[in-house]
Structure formats: C-alpha cells, structure tokens
N, C-alpha and C. Protein backbone atom coordinates (compact mmCIF):
# COMPACT_ATOMS: atom_id res chain seq x y z
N UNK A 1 8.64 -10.90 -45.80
CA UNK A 1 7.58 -11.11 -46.77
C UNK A 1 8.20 -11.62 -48.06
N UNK A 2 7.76 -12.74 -48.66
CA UNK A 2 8.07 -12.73 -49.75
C UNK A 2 8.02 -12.25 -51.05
N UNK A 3 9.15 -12.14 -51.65
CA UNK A 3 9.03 -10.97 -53.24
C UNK A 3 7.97 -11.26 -54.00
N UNK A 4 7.36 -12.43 -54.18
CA UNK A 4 5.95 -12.31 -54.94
C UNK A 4 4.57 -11.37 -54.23
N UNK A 5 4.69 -11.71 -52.90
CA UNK A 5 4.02 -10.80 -52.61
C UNK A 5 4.26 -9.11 -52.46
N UNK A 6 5.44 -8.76 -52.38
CA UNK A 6 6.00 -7.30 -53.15
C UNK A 6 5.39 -6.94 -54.32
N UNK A 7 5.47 -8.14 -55.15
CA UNK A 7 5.50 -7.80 -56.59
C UNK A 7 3.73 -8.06 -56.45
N UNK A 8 3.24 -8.66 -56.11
CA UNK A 8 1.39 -8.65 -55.99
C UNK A 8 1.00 -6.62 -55.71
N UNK A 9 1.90 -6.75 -54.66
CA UNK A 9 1.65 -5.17 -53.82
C UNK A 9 1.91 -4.32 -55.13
N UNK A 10 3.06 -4.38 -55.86
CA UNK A 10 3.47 -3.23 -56.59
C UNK A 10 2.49 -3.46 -57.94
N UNK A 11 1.80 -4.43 -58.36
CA UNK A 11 0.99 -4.69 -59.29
C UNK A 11 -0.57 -3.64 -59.21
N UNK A 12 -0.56 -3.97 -57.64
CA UNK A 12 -1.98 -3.50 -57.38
C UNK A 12 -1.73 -1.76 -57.06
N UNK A 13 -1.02 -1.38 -56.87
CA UNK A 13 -0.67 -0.30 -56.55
C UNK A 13 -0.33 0.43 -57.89
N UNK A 14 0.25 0.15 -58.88
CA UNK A 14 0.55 0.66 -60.41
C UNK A 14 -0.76 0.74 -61.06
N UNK A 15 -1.88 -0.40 -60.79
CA UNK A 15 -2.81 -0.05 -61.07
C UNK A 15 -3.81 0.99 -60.87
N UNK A 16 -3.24 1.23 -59.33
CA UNK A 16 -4.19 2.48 -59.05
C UNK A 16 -3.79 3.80 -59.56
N UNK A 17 -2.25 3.68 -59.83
CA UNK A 17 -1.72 5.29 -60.09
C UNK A 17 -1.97 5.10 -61.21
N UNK A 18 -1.61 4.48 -62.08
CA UNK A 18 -2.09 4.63 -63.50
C UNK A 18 -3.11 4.57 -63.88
N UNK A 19 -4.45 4.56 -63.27
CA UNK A 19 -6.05 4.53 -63.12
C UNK A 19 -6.37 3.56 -64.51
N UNK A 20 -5.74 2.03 -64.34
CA UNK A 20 -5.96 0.86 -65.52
C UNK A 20 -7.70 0.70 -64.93
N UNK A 21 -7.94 0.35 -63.33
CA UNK A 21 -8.78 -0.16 -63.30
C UNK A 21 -9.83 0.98 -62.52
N UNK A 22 -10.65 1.00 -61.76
CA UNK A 22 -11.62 1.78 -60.98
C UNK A 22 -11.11 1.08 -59.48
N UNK A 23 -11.24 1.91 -58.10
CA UNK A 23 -10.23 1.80 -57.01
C UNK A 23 -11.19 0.43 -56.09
N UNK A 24 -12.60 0.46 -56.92
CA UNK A 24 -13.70 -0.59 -56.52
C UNK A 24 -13.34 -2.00 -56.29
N UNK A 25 -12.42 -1.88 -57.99
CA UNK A 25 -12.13 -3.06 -58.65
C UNK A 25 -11.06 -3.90 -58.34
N UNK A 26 -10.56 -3.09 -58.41
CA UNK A 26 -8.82 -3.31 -58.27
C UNK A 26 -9.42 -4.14 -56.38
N UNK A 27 -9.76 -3.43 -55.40
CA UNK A 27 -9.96 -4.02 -53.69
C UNK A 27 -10.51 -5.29 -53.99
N UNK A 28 -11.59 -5.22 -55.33
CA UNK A 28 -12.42 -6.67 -54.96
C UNK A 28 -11.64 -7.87 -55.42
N UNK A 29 -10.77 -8.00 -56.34
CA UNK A 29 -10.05 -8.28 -56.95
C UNK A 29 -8.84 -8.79 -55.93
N UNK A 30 -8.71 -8.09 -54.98
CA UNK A 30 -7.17 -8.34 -54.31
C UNK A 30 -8.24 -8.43 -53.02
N UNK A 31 -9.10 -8.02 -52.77
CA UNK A 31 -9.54 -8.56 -51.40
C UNK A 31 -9.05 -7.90 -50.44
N UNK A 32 -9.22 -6.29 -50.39
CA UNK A 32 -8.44 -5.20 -49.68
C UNK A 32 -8.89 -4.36 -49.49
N UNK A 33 -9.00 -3.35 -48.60
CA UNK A 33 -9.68 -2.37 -48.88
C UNK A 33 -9.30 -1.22 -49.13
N UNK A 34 -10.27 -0.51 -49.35
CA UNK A 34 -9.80 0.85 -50.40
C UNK A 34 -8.79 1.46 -49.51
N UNK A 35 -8.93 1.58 -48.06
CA UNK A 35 -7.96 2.27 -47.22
C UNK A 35 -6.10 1.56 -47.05
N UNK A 36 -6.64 0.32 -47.37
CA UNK A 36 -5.24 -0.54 -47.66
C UNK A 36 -4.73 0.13 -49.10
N UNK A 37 -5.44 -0.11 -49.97
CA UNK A 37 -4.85 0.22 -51.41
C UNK A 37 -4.16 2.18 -51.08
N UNK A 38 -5.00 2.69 -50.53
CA UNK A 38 -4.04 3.98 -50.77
C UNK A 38 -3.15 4.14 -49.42
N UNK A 39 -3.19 3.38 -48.50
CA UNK A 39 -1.89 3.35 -47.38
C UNK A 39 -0.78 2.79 -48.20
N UNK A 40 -0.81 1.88 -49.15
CA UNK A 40 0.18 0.91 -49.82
C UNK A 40 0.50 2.19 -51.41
N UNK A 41 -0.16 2.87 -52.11
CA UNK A 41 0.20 4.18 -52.61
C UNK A 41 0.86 4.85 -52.10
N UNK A 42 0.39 5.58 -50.67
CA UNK A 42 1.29 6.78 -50.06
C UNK A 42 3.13 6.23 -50.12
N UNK A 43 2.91 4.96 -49.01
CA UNK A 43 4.13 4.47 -48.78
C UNK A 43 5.14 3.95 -49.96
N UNK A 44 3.98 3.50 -51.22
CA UNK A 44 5.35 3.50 -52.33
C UNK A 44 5.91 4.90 -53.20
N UNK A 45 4.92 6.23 -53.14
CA UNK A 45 5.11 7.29 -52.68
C UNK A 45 6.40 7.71 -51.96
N UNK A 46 6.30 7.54 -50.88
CA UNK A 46 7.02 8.04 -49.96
C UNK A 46 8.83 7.03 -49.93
N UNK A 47 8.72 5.96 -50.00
CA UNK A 47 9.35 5.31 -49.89
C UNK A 47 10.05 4.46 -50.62
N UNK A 48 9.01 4.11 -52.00
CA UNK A 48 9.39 3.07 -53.16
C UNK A 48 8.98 2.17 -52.53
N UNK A 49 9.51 0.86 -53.47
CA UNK A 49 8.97 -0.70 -53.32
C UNK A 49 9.28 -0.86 -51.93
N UNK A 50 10.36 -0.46 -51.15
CA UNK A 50 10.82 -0.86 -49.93
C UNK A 50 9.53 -0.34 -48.97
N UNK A 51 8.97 0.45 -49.38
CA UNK A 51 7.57 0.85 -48.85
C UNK A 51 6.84 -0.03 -48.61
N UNK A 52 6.40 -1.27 -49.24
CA UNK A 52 5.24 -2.00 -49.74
C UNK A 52 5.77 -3.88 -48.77
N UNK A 53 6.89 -3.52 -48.37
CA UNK A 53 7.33 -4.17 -47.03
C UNK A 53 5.74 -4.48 -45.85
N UNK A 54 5.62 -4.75 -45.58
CA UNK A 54 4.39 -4.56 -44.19
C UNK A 54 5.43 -4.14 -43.14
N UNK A 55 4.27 -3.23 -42.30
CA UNK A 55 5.15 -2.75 -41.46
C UNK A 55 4.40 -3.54 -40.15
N UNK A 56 6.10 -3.67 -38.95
CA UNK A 56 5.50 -4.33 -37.83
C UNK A 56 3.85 -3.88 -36.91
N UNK A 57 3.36 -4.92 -36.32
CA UNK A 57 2.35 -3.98 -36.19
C UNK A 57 2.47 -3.97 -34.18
N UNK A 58 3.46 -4.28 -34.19
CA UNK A 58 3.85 -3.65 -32.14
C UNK A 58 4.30 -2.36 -32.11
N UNK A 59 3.35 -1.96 -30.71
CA UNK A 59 3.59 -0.51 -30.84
C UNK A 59 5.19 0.49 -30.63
N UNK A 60 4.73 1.67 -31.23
CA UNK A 60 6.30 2.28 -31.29
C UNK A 60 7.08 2.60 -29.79
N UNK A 61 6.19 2.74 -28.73
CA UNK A 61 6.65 3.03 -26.97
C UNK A 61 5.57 2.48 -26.59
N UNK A 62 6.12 2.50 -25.34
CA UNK A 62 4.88 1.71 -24.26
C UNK A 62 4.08 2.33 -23.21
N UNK A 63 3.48 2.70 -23.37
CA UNK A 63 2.36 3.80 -23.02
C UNK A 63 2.64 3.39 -21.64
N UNK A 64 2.52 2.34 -21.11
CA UNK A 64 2.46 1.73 -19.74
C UNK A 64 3.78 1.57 -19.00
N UNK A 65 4.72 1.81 -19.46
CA UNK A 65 5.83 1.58 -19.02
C UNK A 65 6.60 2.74 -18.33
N UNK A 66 6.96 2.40 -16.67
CA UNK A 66 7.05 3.55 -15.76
C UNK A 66 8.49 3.63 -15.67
N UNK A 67 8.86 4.69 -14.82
CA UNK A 67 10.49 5.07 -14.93
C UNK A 67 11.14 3.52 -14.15
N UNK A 68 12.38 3.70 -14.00
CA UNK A 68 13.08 2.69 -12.94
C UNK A 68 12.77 2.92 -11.63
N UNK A 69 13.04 4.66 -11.51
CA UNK A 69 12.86 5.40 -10.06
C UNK A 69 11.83 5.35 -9.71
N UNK A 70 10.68 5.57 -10.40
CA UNK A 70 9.14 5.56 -9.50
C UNK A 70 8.84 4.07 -9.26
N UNK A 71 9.23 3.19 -10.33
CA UNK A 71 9.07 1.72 -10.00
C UNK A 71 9.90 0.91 -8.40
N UNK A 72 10.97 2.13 -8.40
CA UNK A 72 12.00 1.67 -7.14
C UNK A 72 11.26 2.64 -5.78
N UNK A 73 10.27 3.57 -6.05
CA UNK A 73 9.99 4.17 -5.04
C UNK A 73 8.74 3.60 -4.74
N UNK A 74 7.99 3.16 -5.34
CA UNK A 74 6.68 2.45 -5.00
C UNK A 74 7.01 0.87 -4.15
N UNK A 75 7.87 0.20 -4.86
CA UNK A 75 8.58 -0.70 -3.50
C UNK A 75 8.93 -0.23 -2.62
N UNK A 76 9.92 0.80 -2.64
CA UNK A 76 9.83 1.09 -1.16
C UNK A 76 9.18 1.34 -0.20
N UNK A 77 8.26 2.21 -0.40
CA UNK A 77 7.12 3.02 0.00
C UNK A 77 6.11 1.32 0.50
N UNK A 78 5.86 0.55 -0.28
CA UNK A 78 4.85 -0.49 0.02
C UNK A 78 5.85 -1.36 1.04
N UNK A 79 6.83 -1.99 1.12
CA UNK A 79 7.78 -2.30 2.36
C UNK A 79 7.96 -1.24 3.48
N UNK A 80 8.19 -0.23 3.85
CA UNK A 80 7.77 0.60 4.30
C UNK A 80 6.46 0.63 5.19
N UNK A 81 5.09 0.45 4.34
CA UNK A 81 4.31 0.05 4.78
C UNK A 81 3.15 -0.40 4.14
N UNK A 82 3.51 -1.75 4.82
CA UNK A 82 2.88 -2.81 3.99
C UNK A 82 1.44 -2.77 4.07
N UNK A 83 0.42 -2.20 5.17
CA UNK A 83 -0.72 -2.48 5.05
C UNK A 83 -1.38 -1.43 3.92
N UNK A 84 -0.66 -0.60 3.30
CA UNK A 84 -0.86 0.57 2.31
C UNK A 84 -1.35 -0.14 0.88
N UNK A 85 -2.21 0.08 0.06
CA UNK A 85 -2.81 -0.18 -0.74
C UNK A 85 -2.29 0.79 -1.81
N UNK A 86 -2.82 0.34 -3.20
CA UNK A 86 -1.95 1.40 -4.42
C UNK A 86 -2.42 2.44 -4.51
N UNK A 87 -3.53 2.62 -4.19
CA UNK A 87 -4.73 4.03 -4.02
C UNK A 87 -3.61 5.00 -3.28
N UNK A 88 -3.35 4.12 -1.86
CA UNK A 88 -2.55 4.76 -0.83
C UNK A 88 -1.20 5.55 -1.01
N UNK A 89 -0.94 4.48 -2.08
CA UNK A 89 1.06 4.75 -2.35
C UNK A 89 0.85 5.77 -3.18
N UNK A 90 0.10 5.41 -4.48
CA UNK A 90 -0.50 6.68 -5.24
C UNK A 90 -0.15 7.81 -4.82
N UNK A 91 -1.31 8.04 -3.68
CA UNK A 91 -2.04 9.65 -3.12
C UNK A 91 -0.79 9.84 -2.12
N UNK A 92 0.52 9.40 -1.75
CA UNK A 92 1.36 9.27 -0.59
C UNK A 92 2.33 9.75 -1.42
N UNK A 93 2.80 9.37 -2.58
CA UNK A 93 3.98 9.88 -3.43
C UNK A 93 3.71 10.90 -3.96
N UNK A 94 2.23 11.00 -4.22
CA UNK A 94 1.95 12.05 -5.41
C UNK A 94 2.56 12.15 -7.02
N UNK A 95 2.74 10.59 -7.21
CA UNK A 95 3.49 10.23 -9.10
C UNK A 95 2.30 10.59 -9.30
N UNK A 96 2.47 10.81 -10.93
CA UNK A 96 1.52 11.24 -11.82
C UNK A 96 1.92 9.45 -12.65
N UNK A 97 1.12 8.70 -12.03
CA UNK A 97 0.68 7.54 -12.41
C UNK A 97 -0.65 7.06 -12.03
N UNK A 98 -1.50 5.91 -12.54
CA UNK A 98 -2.53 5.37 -12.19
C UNK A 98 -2.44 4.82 -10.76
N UNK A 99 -3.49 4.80 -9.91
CA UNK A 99 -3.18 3.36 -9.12
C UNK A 99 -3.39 1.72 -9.55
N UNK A 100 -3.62 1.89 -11.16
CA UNK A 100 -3.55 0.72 -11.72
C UNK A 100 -2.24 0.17 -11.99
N UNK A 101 -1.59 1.27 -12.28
CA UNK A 101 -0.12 1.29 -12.79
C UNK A 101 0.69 0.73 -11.65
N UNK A 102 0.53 1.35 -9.93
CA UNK A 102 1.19 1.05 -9.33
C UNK A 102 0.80 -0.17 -8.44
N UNK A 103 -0.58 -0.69 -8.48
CA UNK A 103 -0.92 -2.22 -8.56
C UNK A 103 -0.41 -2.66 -9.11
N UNK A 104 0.07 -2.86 -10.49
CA UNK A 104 0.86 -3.21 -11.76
C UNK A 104 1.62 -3.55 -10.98
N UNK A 105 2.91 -2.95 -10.29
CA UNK A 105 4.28 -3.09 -10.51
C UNK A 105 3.91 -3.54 -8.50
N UNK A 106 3.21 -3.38 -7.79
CA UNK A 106 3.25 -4.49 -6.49
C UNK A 106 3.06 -5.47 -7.31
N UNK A 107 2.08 -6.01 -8.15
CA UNK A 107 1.71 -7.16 -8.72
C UNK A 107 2.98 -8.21 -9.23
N UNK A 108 3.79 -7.07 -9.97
CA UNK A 108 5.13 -7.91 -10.41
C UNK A 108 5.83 -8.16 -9.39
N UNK A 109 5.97 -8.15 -8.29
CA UNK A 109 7.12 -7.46 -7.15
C UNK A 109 6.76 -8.60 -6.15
N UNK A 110 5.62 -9.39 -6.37
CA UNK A 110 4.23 -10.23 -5.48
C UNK A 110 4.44 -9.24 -4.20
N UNK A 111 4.21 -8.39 -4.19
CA UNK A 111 4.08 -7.53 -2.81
C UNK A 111 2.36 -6.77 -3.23
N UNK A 112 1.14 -7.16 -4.00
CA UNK A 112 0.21 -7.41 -3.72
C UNK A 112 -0.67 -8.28 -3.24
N UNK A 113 -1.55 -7.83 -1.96
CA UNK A 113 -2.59 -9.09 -1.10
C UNK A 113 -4.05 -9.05 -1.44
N UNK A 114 -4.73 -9.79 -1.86
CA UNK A 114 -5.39 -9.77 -2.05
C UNK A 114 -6.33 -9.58 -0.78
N UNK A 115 -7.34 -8.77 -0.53
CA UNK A 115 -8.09 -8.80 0.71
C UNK A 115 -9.67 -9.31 0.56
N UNK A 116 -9.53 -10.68 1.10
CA UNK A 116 -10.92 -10.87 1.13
C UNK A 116 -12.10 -9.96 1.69
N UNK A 117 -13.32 -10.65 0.90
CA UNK A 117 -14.29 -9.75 1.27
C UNK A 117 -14.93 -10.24 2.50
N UNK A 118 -15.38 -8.74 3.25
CA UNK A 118 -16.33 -9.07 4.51
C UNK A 118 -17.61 -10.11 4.30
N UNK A 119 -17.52 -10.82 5.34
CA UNK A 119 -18.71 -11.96 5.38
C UNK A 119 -20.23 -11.14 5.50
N UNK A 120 -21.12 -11.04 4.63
CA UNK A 120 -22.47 -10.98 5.27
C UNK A 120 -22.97 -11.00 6.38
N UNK A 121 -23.48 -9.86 7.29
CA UNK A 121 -23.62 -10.13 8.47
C UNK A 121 -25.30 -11.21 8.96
N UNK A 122 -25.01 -12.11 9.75
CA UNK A 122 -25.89 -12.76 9.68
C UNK A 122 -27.28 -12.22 10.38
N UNK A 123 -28.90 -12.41 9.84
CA UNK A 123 -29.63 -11.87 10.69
C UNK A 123 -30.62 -12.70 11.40
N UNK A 124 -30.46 -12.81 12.67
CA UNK A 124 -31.14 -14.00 12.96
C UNK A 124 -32.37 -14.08 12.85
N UNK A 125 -32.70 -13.10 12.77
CA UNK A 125 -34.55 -12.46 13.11
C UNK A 125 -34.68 -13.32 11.46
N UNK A 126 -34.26 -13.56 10.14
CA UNK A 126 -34.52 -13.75 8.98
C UNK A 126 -34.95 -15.34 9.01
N UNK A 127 -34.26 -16.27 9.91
CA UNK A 127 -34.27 -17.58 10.25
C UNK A 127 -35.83 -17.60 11.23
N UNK A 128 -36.17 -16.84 11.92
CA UNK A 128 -37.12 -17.00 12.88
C UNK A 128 -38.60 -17.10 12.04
N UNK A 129 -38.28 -16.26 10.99
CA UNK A 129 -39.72 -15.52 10.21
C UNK A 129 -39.68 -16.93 9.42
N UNK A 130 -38.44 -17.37 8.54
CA UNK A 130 -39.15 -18.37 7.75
C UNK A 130 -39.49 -19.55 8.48
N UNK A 131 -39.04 -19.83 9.90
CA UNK A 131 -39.38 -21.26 10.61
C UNK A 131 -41.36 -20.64 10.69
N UNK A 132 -41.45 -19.53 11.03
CA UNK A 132 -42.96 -19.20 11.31
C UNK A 132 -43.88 -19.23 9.83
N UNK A 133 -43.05 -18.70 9.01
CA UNK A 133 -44.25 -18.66 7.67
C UNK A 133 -44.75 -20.64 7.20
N UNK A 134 -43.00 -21.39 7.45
CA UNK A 134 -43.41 -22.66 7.10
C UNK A 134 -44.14 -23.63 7.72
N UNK A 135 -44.58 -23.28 9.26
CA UNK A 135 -45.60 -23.69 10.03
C UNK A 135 -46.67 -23.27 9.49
C-alpha cells in the first residue's frame, strides 16, 4: 500500500480518537464505514501505524483441505473398487469427511465417472391415444 494512503488512514483515524469530527462525518467524508473506521482504530490501537497496513484478505487455513493419508486412502479404496461411488468410499472408510470432499479428490485424481441418466421408459399405449384423439 502506498504511504499516502497510510497517512490518509492515520488522518482519519486521529480524527476519530481525538473526536475533531462526529464518527458520521469523518465515513462520509472518506467514504467508509463506521465499522471500517473503528476496525482501522482498534488495529492502530493494537498495533500502531503498522496496523493501518490492509490486511490480506485469503483465508488463514483451508477448511477443505484433507490429510495426505485419507487423500491416499480414498484412491486406494476407489482402484480397489472402481464401481464404488464417494457416498460408498465415504460410508466404507468411515473418514469423518463429506462425500463432497471425497468426490473432490476422485475428481482431482480423474478417477470420477460420470453416470448417465436412465432413459425414460417409453409408453406405447401414449402414441396410440394421441393417433386416436387426432382422428
């Protein structure tokens, strides 16, 4: 970030601790909102100017992200046997994972198939009635 904008941050922020302006004024003014202006307080608070940095906004862990071992046992398990679905491998290992999770990682692996859907069964009796209604 550049130091003018530090120095914008530490402007608007001195204003609030030193109550120059009303907390209304000061947001409309900078185009912020009141919850920005006192997140950007706490942290020069807490931290000083080095506070008033922006902080990255990618998350701190990855909620989604599975061990090596369960990722190496769900391949196996699906080679093993392949007509097994993630529902299957799931309820077969018993991980305390999604079967989204372990679709996930066939998905990366391309060891997921997609299974088409069953055809409509045809009824012939449905063809007979409309040849009769259009007579």
């Amino acid at each position: 970030m550049k130091l003018d904008d530090i120095h914008k941050r530490l402007d608007v922020v001195l204003d609030y601790i030193m109550k120059r302006k009303p907390i209304w004024e000061i947001c409309r003014e900078n185009n912020i909102s009141a919850r920005t202006l006192r997140r950007w307080t706490k942290r020069y608070h807490e931290e000083g100017i080095a506070g008033l940095n922006p902080k990255p906004t990618i998350p701190k862990n990855q909620t989604n992200k599975i061990s090596k071992s369960k990722e190496e046992l769900i391949i196996k398990t699906k080679l093993e046997h392949p007509s097994y679905g993630s529902r299957m491998i799931k309820h077969l290992l018993g991980i305390d994972v999604s079967h989204v999770t372990v679709n996930r990682v066939l998905k990366q692996h391309n060891l997921s198939t997609k299974i088409k859907a069953k055809p409509e069964p045809c009824n012939p009796l449905a063809r007979e009635k409309r040849i009769k209604t259009n007579s």
